[in-house]
C-alpha atoms as a PDB file:
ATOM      1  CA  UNK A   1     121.892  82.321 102.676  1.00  0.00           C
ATOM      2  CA  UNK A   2     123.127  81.271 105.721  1.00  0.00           C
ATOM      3  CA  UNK A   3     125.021  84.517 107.435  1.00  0.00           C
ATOM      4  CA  UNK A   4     127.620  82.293 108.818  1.00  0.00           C
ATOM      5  CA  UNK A   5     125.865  80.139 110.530  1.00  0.00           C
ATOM      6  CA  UNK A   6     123.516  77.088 110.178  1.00  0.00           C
ATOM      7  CA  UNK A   7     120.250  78.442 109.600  1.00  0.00           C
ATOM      8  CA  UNK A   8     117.772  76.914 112.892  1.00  0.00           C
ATOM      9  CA  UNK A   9     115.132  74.407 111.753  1.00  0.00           C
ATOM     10  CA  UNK A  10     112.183  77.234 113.001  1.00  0.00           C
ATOM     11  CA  UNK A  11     113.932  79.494 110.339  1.00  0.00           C
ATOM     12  CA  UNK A  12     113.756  76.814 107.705  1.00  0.00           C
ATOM     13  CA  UNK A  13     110.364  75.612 108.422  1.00  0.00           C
ATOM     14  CA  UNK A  14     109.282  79.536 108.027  1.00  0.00           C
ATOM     15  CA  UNK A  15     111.349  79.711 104.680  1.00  0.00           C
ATOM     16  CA  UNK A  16     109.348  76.804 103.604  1.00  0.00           C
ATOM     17  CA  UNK A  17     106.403  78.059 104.361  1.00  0.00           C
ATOM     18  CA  UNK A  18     107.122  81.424 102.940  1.00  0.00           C
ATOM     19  CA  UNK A  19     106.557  80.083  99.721  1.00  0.00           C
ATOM     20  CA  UNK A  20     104.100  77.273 100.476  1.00  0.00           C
ATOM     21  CA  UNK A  21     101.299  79.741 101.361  1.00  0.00           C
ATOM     22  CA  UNK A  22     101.455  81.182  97.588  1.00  0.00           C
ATOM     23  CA  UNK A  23      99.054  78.340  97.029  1.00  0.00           C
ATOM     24  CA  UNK A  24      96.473  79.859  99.197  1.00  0.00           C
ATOM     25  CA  UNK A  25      95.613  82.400  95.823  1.00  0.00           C
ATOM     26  CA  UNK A  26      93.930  78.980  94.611  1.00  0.00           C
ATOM     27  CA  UNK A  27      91.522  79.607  97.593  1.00  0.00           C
ATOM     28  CA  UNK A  28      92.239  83.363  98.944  1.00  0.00           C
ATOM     29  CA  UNK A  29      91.962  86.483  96.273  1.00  0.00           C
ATOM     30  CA  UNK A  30      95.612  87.619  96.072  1.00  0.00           C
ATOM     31  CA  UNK A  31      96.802  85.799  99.134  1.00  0.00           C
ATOM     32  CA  UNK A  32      99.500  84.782  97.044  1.00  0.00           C
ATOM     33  CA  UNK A  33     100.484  88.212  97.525  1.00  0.00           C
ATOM     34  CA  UNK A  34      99.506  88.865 100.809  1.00  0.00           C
ATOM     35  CA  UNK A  35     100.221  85.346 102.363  1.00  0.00           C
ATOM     36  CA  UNK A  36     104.465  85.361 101.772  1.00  0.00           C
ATOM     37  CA  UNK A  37     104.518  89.358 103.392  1.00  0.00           C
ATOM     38  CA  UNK A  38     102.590  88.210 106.559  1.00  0.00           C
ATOM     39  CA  UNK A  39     105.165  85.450 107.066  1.00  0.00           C
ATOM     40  CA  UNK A  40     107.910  87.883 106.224  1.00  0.00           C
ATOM     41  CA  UNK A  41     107.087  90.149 109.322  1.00  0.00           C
ATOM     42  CA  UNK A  42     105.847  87.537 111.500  1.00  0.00           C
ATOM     43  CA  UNK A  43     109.874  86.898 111.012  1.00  0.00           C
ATOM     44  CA  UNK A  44     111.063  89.805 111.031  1.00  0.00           C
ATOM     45  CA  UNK A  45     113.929  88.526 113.397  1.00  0.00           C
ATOM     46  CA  UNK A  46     115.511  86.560 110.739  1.00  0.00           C
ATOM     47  CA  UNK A  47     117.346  87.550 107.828  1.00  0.00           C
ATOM     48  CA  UNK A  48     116.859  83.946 105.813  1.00  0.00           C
ATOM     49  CA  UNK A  49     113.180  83.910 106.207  1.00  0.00           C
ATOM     50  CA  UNK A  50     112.460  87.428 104.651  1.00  0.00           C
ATOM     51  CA  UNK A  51     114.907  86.626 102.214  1.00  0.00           C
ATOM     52  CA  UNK A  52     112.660  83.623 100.934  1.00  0.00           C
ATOM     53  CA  UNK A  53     109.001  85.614 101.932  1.00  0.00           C
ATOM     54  CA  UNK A  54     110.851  88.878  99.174  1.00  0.00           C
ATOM     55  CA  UNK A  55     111.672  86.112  97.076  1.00  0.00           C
ATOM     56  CA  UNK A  56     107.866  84.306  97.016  1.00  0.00           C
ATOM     57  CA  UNK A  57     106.308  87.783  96.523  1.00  0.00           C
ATOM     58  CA  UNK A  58     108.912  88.501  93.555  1.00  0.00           C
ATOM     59  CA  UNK A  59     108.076  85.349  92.144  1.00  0.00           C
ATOM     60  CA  UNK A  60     103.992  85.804  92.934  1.00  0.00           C
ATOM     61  CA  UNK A  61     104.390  89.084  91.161  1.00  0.00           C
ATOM     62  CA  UNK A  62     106.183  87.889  87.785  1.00  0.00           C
ATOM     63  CA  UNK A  63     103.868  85.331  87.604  1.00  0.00           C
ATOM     64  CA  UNK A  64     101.013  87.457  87.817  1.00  0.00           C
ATOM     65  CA  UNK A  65     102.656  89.626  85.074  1.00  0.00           C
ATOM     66  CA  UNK A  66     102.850  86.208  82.964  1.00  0.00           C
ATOM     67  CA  UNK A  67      99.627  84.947  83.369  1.00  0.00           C
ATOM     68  CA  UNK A  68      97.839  88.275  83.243  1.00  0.00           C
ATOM     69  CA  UNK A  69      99.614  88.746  79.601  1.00  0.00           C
ATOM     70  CA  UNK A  70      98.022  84.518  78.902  1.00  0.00           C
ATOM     71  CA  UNK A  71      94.711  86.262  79.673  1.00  0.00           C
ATOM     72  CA  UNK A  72      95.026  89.364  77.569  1.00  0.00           C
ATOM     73  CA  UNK A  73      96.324  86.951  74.418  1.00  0.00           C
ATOM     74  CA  UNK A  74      93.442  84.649  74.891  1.00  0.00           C
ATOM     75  CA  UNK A  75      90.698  87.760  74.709  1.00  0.00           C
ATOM     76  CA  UNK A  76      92.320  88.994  71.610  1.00  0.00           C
ATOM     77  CA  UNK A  77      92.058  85.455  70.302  1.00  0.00           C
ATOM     78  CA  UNK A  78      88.548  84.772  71.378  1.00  0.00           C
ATOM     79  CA  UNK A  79      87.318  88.785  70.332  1.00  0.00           C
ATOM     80  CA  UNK A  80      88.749  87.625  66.609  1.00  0.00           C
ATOM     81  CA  UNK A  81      87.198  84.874  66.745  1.00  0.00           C
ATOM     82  CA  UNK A  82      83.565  85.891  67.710  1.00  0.00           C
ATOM     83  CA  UNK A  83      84.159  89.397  65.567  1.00  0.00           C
ATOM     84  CA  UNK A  84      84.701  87.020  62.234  1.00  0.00           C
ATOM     85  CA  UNK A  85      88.420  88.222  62.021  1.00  0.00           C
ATOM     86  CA  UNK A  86      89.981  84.875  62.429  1.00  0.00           C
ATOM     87  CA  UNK A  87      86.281  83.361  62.035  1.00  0.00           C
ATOM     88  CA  UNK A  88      86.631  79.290  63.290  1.00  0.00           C
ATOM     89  CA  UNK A  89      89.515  79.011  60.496  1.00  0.00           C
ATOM     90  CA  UNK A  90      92.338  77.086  60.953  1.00  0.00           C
ATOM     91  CA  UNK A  91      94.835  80.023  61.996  1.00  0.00           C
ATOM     92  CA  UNK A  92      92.349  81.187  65.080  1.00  0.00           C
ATOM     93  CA  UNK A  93      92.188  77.486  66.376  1.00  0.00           C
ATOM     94  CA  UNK A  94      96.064  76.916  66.514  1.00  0.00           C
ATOM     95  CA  UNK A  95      95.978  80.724  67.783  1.00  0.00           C
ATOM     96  CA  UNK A  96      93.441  79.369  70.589  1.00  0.00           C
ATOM     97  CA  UNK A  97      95.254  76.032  71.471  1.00  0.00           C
ATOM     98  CA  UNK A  98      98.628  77.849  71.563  1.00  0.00           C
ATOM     99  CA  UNK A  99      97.303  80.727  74.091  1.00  0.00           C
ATOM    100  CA  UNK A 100      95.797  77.408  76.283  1.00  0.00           C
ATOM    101  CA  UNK A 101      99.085  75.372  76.234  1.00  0.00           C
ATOM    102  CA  UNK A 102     100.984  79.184  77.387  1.00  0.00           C
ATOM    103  CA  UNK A 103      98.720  79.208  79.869  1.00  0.00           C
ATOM    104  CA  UNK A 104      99.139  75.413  80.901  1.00  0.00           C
ATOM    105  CA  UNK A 105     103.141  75.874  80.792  1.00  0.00           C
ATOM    106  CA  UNK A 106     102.900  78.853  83.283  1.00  0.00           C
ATOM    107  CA  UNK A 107     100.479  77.314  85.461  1.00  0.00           C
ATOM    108  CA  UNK A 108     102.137  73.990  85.855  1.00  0.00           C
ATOM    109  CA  UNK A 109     105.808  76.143  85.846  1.00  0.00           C
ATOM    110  CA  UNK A 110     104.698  77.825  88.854  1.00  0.00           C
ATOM    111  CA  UNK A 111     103.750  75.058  91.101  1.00  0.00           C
ATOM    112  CA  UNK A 112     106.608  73.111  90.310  1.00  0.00           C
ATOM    113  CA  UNK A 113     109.118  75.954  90.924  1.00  0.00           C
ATOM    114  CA  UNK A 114     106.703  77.431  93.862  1.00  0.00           C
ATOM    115  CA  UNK A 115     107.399  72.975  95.014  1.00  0.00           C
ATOM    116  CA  UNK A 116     111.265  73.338  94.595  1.00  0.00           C
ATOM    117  CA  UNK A 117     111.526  76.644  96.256  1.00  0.00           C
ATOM    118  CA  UNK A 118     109.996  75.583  99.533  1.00  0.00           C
ATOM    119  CA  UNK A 119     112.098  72.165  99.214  1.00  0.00           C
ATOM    120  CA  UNK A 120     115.245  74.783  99.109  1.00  0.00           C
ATOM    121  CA  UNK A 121     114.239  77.172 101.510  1.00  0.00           C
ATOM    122  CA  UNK A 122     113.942  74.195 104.103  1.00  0.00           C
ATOM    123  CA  UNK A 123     117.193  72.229 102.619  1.00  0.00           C
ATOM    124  CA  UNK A 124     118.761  76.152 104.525  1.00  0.00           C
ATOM    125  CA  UNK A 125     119.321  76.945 100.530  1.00  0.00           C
ATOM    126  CA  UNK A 126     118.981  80.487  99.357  1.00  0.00           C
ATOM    127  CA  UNK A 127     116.695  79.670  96.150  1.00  0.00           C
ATOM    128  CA  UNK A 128     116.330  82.445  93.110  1.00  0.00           C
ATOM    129  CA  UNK A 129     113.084  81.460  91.252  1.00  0.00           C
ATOM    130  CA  UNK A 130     114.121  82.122  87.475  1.00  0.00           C
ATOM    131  CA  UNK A 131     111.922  84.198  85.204  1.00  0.00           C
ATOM    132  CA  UNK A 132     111.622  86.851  87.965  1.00  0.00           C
ATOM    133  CA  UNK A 133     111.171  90.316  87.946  1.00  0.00           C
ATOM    134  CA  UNK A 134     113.278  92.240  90.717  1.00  0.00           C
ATOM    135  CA  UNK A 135     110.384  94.562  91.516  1.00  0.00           C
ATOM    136  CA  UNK A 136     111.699  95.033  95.070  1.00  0.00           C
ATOM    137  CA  UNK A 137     115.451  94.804  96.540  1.00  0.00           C
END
């Protein structure tokens, strides 16, 4: 998302790190959320860099959505289990492995994609993250 011109290296260097400082939610409560809006209006200037910091928080968003939902799956699981519903049987352990490995996939899907997004954004590439949710335009 260039505009017609060749997006400056300060522009791609924010883009980049419009999406690198998702990973500070490892650290930072919801800064993940917070972290790609800050470096949207510390650029407010430039069209490509809030482009990429909308994008992040899209993607920080839908992920939250998708690992919230791994969460909620893996209580029902474990609240059969304990409750004697599924009881330690061999249906509530494949039930329990396959909730871990949906969690696994999502969590290892979002670093690599959070990874190719900021190699994008500072390629000057206008990235869509798939699996998103438009929750803002």
């Amino acid at each position: 998302m260039t505009h017609g011109r060749e997006t400056v290296s300060d522009e791609r260097t924010w883009a980049m790190l419009a999406h690198l400082v998702t990973f500070s939610g490892l650290v930072i409560p919801l800064g993940n959320l917070v972290a790609p809006v800050v470096v949207g209006l510390v650029n407010r200037e430039s069209a490509y860099v809030r482009y990429h910091a909308r994008s992040a928080l899209m993607f920080q968003l839908s992920f939250l959505l998708y690992e919230g939902v791994s969460v909620l799956l893996g209580l029902a699981v474990i609240g059969g289990i304990r409750n004697g519903i599924l009881a330690w049987s061999l249906p509530g352990q494949i039930m329990l492995v396959s909730v871990a490995l949906y969690a696994l996939v999502v969590l290892v899907g979002w670093v690599g994609l959070v990874l190719h997004a900021a190699i994008r954004a500072r390629a000057g590439i206008a990235y869509v993250y798939p699996f998103t949710l438009r929750f803002l335009k």
